[in-house]
PDB file of N, CA and C in Angstrom:
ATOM      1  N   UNK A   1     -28.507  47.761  28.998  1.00  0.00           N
ATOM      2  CA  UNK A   1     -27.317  46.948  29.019  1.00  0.00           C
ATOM      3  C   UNK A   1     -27.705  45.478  29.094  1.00  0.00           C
ATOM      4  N   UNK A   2     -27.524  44.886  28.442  1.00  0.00           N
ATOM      5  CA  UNK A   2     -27.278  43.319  28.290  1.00  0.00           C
ATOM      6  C   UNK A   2     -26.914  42.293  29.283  1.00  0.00           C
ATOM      7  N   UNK A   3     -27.275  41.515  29.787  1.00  0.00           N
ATOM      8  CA  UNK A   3     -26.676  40.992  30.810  1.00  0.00           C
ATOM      9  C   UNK A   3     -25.551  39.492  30.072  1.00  0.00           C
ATOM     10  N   UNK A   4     -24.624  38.967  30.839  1.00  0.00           N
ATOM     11  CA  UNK A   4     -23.745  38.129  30.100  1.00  0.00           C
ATOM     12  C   UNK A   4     -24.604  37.110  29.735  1.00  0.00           C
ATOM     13  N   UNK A   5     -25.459  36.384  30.560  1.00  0.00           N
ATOM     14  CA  UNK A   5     -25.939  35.184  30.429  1.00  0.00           C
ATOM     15  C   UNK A   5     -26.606  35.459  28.709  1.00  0.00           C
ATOM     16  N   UNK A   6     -27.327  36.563  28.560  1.00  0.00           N
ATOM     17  CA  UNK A   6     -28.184  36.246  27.386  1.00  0.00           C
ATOM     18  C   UNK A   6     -27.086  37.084  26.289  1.00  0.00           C
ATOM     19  N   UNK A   7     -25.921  37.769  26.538  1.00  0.00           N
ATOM     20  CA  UNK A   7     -25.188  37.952  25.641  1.00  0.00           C
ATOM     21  C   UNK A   7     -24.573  36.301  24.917  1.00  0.00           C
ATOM     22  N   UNK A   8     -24.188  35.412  25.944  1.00  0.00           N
ATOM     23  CA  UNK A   8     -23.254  34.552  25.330  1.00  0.00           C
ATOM     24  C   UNK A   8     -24.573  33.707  24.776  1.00  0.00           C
ATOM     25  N   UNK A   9     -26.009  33.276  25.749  1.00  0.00           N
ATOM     26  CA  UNK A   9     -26.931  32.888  24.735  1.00  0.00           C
ATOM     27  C   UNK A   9     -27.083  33.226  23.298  1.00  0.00           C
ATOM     28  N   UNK A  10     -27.079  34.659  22.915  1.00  0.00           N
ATOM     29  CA  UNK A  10     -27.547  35.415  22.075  1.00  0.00           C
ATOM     30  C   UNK A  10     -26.199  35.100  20.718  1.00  0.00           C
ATOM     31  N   UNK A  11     -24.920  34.397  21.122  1.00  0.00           N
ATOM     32  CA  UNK A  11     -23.738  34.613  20.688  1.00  0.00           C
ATOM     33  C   UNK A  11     -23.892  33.069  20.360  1.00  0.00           C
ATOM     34  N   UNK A  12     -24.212  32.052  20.581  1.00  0.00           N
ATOM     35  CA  UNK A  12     -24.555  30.716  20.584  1.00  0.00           C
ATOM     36  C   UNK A  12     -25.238  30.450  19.536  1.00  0.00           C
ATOM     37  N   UNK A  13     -26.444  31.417  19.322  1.00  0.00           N
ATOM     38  CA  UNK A  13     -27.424  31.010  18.554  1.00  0.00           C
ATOM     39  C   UNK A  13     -27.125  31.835  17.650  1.00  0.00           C
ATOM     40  N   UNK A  14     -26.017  32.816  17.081  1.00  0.00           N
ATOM     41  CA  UNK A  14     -25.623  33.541  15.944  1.00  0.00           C
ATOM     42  C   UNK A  14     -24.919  32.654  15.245  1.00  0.00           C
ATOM     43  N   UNK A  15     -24.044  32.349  16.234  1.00  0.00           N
ATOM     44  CA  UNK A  15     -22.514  31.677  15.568  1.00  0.00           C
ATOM     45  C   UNK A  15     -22.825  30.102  15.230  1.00  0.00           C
ATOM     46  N   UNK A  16     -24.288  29.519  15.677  1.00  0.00           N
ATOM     47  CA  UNK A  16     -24.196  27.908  15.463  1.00  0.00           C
ATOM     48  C   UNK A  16     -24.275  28.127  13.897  1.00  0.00           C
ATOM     49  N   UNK A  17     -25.083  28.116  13.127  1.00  0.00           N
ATOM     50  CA  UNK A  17     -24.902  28.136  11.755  1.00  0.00           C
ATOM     51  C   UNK A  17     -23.415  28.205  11.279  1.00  0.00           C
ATOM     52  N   UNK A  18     -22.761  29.304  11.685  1.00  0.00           N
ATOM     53  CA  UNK A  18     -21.282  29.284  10.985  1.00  0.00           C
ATOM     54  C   UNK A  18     -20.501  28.183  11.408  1.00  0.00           C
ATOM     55  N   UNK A  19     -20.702  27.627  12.021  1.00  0.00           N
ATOM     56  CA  UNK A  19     -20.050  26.614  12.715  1.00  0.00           C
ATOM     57  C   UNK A  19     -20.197  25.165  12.264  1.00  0.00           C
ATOM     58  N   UNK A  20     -21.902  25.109  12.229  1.00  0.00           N
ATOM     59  CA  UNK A  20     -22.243  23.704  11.254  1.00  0.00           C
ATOM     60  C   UNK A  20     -22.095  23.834   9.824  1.00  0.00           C
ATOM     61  N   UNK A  21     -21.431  25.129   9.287  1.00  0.00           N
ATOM     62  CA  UNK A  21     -21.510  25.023   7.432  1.00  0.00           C
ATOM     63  C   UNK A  21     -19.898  24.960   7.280  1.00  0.00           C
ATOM     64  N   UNK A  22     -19.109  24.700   8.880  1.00  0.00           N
ATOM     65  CA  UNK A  22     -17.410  25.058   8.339  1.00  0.00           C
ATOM     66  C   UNK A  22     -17.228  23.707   7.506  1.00  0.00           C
ATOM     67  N   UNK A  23     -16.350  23.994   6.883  1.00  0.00           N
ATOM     68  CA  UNK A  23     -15.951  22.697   5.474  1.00  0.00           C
ATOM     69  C   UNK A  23     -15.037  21.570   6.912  1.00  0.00           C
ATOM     70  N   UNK A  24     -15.415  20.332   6.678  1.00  0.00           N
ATOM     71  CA  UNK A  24     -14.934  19.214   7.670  1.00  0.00           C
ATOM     72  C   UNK A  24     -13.647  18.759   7.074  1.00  0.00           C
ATOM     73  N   UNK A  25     -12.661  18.349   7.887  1.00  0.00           N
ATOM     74  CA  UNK A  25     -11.488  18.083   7.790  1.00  0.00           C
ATOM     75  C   UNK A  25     -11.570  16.605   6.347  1.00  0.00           C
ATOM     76  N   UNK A  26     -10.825  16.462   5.410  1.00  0.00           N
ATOM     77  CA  UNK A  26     -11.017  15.134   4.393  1.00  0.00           C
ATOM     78  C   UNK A  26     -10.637  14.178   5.637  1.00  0.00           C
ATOM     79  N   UNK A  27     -11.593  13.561   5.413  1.00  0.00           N
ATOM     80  CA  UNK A  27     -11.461  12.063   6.055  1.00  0.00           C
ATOM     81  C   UNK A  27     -10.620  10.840   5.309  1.00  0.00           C
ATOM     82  N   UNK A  28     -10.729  10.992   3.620  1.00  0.00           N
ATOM     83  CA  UNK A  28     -10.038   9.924   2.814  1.00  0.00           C
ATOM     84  C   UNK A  28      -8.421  10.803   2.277  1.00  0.00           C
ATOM     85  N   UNK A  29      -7.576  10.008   2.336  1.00  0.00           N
ATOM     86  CA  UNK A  29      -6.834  10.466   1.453  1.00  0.00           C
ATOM     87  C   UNK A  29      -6.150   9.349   0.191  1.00  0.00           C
ATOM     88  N   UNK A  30      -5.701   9.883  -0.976  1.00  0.00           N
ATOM     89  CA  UNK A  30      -5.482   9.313  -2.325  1.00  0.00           C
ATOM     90  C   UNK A  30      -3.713   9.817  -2.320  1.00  0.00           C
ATOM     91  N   UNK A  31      -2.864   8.385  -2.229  1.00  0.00           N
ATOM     92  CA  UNK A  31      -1.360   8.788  -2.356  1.00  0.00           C
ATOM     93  C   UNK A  31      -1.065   8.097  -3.895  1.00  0.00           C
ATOM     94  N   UNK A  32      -0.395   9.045  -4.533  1.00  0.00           N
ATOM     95  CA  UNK A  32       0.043   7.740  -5.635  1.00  0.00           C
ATOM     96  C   UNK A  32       1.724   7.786  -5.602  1.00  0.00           C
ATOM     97  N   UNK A  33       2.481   6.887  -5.737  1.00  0.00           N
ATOM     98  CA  UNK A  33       3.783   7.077  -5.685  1.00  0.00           C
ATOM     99  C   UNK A  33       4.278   5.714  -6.131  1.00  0.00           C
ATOM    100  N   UNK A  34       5.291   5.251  -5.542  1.00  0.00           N
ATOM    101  CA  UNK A  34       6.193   4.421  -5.801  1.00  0.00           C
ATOM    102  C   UNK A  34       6.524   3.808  -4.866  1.00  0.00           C
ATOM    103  N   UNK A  35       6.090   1.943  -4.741  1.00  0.00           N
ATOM    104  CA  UNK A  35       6.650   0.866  -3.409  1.00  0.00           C
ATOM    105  C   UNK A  35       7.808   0.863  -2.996  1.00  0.00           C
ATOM    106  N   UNK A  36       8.043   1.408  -1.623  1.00  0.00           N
ATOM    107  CA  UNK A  36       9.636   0.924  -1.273  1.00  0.00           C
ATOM    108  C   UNK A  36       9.482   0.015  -0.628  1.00  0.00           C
ATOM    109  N   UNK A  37       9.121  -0.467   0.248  1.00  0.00           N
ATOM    110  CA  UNK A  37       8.804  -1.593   0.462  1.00  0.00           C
ATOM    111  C   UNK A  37       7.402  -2.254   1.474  1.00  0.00           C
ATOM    112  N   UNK A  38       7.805  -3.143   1.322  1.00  0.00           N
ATOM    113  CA  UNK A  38       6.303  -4.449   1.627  1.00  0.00           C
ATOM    114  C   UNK A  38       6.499  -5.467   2.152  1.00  0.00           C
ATOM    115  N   UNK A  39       5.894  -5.716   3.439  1.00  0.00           N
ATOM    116  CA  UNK A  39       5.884  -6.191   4.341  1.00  0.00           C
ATOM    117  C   UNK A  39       4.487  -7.030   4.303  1.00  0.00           C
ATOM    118  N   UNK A  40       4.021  -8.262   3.732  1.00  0.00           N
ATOM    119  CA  UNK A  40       3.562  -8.959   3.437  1.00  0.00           C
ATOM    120  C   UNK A  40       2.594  -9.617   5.073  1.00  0.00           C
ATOM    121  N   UNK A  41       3.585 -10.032   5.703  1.00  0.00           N
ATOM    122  CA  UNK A  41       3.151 -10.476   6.998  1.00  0.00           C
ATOM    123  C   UNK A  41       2.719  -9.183   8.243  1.00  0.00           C
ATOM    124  N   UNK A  42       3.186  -8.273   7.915  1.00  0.00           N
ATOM    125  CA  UNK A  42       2.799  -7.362   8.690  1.00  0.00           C
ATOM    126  C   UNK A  42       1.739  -6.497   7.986  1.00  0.00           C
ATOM    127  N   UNK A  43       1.377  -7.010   7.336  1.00  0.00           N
ATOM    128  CA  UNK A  43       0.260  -6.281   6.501  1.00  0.00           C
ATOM    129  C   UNK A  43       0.561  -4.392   5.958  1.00  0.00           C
ATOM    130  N   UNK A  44       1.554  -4.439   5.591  1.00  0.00           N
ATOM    131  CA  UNK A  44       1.937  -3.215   5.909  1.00  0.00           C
ATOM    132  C   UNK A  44       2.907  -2.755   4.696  1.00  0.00           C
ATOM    133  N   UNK A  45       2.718  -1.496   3.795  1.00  0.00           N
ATOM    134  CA  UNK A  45       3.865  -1.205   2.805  1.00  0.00           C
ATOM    135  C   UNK A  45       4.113   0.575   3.121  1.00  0.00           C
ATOM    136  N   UNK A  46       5.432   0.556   2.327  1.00  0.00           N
ATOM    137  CA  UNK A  46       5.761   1.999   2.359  1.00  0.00           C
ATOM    138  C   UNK A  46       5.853   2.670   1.127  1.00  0.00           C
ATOM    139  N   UNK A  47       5.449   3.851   0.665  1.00  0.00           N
ATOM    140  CA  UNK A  47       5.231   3.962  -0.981  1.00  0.00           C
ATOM    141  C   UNK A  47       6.153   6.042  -0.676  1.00  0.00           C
ATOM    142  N   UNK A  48       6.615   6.061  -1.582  1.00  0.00           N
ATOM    143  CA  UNK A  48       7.600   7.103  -1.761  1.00  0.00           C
ATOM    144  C   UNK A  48       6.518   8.085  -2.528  1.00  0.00           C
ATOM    145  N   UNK A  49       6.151   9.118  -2.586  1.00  0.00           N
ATOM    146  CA  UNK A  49       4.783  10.261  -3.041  1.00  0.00           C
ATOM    147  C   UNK A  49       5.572  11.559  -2.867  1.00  0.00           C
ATOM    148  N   UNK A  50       5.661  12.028  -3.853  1.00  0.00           N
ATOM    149  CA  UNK A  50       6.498  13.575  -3.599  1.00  0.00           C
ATOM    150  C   UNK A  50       5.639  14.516  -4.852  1.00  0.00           C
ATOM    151  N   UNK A  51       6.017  16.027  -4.748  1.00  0.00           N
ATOM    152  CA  UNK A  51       6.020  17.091  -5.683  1.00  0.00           C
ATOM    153  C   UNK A  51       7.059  17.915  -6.231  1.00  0.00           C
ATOM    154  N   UNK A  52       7.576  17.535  -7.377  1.00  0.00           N
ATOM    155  CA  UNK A  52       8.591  18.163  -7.569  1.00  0.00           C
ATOM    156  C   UNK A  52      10.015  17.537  -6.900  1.00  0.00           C
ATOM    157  N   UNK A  53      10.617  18.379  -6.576  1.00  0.00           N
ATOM    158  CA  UNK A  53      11.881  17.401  -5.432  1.00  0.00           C
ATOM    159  C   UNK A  53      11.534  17.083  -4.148  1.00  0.00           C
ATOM    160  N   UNK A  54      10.297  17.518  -3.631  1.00  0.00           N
ATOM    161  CA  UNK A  54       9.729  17.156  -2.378  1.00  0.00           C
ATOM    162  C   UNK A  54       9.667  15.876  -2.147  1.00  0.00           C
ATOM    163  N   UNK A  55      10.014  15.087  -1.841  1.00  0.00           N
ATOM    164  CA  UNK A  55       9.421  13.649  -1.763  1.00  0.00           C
ATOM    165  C   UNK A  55       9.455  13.513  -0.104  1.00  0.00           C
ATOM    166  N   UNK A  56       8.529  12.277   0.624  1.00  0.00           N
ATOM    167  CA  UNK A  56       8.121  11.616   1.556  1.00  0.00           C
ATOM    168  C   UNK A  56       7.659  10.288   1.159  1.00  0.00           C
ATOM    169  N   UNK A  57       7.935   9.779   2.683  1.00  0.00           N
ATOM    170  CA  UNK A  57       7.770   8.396   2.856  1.00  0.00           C
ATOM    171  C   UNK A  57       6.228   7.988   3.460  1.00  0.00           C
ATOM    172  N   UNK A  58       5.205   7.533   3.127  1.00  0.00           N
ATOM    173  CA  UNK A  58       3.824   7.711   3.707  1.00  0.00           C
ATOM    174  C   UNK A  58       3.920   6.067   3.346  1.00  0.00           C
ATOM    175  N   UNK A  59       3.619   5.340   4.991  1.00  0.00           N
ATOM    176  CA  UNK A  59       3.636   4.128   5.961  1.00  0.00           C
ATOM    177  C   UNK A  59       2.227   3.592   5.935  1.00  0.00           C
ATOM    178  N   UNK A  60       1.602   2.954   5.543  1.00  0.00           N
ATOM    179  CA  UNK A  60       0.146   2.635   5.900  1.00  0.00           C
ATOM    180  C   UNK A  60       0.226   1.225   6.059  1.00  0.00           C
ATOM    181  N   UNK A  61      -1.223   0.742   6.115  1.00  0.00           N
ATOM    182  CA  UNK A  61      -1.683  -0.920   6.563  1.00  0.00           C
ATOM    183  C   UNK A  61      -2.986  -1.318   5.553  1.00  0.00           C
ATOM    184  N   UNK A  62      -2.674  -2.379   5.398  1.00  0.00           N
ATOM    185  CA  UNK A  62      -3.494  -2.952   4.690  1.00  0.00           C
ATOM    186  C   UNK A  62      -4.902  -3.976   5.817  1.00  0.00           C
ATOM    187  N   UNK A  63      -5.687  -3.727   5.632  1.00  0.00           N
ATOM    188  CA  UNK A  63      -6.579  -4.560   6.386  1.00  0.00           C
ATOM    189  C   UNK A  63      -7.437  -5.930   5.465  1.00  0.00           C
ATOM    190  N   UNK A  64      -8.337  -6.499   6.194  1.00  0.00           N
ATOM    191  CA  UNK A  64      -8.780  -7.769   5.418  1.00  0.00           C
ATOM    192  C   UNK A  64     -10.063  -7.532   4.467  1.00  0.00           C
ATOM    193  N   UNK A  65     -10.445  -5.792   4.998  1.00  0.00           N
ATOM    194  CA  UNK A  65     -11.381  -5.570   3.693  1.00  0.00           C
ATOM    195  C   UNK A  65     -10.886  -5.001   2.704  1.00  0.00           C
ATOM    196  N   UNK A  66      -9.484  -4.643   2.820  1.00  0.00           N
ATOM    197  CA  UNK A  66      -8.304  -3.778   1.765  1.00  0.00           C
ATOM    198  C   UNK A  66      -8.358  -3.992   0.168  1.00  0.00           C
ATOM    199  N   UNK A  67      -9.154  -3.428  -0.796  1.00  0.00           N
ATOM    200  CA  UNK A  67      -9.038  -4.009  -2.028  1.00  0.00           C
ATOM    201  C   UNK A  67      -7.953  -4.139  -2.581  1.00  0.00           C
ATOM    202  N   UNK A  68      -7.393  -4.725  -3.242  1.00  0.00           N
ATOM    203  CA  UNK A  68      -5.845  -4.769  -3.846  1.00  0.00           C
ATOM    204  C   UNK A  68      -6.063  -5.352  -5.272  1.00  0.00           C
ATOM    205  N   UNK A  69      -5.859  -4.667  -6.190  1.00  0.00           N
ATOM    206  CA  UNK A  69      -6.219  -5.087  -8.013  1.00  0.00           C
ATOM    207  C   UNK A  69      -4.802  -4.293  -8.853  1.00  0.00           C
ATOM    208  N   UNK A  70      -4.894  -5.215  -9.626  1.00  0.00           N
ATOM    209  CA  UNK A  70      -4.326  -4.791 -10.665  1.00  0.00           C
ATOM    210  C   UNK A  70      -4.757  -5.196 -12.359  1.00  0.00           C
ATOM    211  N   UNK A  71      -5.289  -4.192 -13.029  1.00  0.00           N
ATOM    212  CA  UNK A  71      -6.075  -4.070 -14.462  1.00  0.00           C
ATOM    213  C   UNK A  71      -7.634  -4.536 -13.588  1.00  0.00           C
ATOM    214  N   UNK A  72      -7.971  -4.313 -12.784  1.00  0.00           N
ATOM    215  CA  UNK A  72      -9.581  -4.964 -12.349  1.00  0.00           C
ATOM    216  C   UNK A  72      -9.645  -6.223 -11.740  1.00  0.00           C
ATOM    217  N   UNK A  73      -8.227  -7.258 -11.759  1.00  0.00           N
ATOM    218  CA  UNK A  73      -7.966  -8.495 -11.077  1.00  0.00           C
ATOM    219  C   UNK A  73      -7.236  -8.153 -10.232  1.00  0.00           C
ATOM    220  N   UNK A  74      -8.321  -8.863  -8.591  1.00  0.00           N
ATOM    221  CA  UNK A  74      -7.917  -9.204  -7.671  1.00  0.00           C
ATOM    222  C   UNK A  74      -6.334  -9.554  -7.356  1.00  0.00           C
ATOM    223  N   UNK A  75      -5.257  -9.254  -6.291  1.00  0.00           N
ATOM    224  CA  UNK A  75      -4.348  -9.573  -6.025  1.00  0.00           C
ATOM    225  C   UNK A  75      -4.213  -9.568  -4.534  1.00  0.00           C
ATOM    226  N   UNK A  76      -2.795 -10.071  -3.877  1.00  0.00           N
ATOM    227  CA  UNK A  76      -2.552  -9.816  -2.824  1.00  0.00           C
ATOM    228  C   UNK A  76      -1.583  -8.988  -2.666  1.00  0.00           C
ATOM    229  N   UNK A  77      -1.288  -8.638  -1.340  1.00  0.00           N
ATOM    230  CA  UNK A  77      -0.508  -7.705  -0.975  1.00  0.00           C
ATOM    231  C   UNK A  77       0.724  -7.929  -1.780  1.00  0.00           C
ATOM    232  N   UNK A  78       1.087  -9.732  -1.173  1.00  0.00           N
ATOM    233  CA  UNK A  78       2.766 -10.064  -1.351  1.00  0.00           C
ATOM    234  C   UNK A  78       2.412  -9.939  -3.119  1.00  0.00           C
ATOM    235  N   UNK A  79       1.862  -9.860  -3.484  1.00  0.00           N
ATOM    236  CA  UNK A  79       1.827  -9.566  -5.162  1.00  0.00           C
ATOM    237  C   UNK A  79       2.295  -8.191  -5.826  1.00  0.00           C
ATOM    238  N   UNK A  80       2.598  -7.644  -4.948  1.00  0.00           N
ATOM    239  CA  UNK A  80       3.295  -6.009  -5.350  1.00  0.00           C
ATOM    240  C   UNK A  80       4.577  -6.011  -4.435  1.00  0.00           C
ATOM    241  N   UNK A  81       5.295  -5.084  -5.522  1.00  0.00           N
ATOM    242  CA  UNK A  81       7.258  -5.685  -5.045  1.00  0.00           C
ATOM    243  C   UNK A  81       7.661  -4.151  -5.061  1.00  0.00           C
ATOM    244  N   UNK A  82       8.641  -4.035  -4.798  1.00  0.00           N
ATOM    245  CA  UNK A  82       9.158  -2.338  -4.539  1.00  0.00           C
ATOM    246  C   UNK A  82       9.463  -2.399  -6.232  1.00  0.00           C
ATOM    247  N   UNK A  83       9.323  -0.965  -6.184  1.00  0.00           N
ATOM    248  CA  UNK A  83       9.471  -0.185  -7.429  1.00  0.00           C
ATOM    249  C   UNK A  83       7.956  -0.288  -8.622  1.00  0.00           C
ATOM    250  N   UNK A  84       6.563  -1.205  -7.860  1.00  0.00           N
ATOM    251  CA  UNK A  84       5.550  -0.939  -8.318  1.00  0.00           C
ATOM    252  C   UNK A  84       5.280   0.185  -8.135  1.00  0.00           C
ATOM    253  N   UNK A  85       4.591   1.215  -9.139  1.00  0.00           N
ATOM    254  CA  UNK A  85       3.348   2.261  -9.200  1.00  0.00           C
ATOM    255  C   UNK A  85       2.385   1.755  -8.817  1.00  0.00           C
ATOM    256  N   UNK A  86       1.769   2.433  -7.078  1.00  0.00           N
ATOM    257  CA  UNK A  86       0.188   2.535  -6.990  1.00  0.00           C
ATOM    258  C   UNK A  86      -0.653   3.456  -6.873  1.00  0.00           C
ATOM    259  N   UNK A  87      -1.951   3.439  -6.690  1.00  0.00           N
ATOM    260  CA  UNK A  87      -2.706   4.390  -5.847  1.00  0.00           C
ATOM    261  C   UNK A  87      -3.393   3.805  -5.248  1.00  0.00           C
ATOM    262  N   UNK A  88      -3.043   4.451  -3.851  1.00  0.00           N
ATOM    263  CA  UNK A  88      -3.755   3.918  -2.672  1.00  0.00           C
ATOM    264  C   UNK A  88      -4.561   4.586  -1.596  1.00  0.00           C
ATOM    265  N   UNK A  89      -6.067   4.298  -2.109  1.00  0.00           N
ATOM    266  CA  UNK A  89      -7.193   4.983  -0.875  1.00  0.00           C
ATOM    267  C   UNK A  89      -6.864   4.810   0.391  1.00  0.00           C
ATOM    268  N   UNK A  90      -7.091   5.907   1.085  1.00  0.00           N
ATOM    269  CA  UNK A  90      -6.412   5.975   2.747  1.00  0.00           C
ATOM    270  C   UNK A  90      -7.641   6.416   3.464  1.00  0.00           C
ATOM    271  N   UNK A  91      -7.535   6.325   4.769  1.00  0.00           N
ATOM    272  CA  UNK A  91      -8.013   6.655   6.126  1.00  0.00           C
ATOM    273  C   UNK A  91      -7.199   7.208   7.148  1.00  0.00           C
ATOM    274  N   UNK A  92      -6.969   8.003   7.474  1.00  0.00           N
ATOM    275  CA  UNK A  92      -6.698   8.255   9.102  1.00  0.00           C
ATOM    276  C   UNK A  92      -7.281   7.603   9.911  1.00  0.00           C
ATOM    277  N   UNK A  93      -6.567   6.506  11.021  1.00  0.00           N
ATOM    278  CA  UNK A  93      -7.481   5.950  12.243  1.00  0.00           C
ATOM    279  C   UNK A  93      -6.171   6.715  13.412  1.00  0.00           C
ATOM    280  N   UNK A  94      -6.591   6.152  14.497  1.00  0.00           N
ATOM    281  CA  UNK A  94      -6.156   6.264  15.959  1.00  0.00           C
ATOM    282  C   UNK A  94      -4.390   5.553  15.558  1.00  0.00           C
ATOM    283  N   UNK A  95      -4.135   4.602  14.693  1.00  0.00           N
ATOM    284  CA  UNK A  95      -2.851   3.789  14.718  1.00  0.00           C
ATOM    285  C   UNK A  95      -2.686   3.909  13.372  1.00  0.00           C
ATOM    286  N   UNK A  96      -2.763   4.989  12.695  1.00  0.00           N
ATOM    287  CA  UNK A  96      -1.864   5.070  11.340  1.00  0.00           C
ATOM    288  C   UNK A  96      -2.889   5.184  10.376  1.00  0.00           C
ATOM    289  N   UNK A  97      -2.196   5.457   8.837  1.00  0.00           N
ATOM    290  CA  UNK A  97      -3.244   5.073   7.894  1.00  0.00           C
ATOM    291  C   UNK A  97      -3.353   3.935   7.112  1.00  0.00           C
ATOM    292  N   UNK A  98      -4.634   3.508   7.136  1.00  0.00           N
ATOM    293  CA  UNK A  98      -4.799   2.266   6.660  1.00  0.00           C
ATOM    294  C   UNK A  98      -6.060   2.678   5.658  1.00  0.00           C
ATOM    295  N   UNK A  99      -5.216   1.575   4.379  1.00  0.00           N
ATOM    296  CA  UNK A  99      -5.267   1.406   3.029  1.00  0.00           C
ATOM    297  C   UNK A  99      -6.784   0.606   2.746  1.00  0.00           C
ATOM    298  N   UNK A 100      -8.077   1.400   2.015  1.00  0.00           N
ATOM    299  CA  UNK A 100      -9.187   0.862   1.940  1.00  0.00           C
ATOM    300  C   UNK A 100      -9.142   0.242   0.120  1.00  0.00           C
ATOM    301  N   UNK A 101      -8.565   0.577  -0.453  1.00  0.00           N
ATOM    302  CA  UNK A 101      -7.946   0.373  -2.000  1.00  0.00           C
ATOM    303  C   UNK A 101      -6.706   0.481  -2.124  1.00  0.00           C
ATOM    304  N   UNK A 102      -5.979  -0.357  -2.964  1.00  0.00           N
ATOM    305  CA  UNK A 102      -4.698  -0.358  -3.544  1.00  0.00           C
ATOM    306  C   UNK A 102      -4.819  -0.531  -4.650  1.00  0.00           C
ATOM    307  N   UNK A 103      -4.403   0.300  -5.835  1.00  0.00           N
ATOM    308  CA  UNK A 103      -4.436  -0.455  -7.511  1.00  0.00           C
ATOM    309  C   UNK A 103      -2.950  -0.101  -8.128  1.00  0.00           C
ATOM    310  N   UNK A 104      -2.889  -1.259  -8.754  1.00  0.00           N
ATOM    311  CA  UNK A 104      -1.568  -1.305  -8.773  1.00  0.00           C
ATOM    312  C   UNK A 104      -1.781  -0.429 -10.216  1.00  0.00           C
ATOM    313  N   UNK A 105      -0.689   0.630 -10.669  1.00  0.00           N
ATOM    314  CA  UNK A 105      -0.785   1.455 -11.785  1.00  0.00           C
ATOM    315  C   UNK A 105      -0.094   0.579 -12.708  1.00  0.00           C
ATOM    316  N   UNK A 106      -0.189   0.753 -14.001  1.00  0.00           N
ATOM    317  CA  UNK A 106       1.424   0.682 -15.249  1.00  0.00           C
ATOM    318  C   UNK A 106       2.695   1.455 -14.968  1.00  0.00           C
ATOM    319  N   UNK A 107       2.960   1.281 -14.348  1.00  0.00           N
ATOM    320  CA  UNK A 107       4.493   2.157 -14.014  1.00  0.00           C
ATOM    321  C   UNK A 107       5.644   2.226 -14.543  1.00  0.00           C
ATOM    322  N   UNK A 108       5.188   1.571 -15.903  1.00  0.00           N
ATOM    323  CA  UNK A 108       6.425   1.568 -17.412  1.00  0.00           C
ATOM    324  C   UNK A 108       7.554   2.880 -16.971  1.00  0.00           C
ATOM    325  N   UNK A 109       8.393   2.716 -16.443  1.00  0.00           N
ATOM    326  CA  UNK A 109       8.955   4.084 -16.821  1.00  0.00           C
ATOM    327  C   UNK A 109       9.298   4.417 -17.881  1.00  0.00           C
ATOM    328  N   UNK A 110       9.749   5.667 -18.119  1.00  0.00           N
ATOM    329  CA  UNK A 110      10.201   6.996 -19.701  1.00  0.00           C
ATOM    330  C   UNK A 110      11.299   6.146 -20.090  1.00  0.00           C
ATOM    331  N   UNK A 111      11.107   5.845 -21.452  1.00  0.00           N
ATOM    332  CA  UNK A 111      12.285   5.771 -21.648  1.00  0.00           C
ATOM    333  C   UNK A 111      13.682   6.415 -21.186  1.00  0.00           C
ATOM    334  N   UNK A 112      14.540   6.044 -20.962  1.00  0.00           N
ATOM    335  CA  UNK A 112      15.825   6.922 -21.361  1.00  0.00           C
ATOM    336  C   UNK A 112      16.050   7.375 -22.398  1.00  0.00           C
ATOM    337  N   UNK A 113      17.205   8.969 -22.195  1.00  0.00           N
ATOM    338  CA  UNK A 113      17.018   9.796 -23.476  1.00  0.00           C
ATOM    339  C   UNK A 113      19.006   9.459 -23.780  1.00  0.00           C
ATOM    340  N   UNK A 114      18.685   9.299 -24.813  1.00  0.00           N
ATOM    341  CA  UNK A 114      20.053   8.753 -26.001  1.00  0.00           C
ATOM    342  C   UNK A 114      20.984   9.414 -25.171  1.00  0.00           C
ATOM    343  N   UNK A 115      21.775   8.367 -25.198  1.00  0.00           N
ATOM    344  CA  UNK A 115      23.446   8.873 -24.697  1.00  0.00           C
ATOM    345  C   UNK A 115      24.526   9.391 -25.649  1.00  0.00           C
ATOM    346  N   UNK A 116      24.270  10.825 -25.374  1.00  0.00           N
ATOM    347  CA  UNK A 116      25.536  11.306 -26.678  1.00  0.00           C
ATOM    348  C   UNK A 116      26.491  10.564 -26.624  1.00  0.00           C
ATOM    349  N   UNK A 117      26.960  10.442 -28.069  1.00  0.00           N
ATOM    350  CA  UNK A 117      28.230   9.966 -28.622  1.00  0.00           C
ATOM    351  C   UNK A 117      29.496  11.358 -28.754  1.00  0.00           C
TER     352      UNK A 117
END
């Protein structure tokens, strides 16, 4: 019979491997959606990101290493207005997510389709 001490030893040194190969939580996340709004002085915008009819509101911050471009040229925050298309590289911290890239997309919308007569 086994005694506990070298059972849970014996259970330590099975299970560490499975443990260091588990897949780690994503640290970055990629939203693309649509500006509702922007808050320039608060460093801070809100962009609308849904699937299908799902939609949400995802809140982040812009910081002072925050890239912000549009076509490959540099911009600022207050340079994007609601109803821009972006995509914006994220982080999870302790106080929200904050924005390590912003690029502003072409967000031409679809045409409209002909209004029967």
């Amino acid at each position: 019979m086994m005694h506990l001490p070298r059972a849970a030893a014996l259970a330590a040194i099975l299970l560490t491997p499975l443990l260091a190969s588990a897949p780690a939580q994503p640290s970055t996340y990629t939203y693309r959606g649509t500006i509702h709004a922007v808050q320039p002085r608060a460093s801070s915008l809100e962009l609308i990101t849904g699937v299908g009819f799902a939609l949400r509101l995802v809140q982040m911050r812009a910081v002072a290493a925050t890239r912000i471009e549009k076509a490959g040229v540099a911009i600022s925050l207050a340079d994007l207005k609601p109803g821009d298309v972006v995509r914006a590289d994220c982080r999870r911290t302790g106080t929200g997510l904050v924005a390590d890239r912003i690029e502003a997309l072409d967000g031409a919308a679809a045409p409209a389709p002909p209004t029967p007569r």
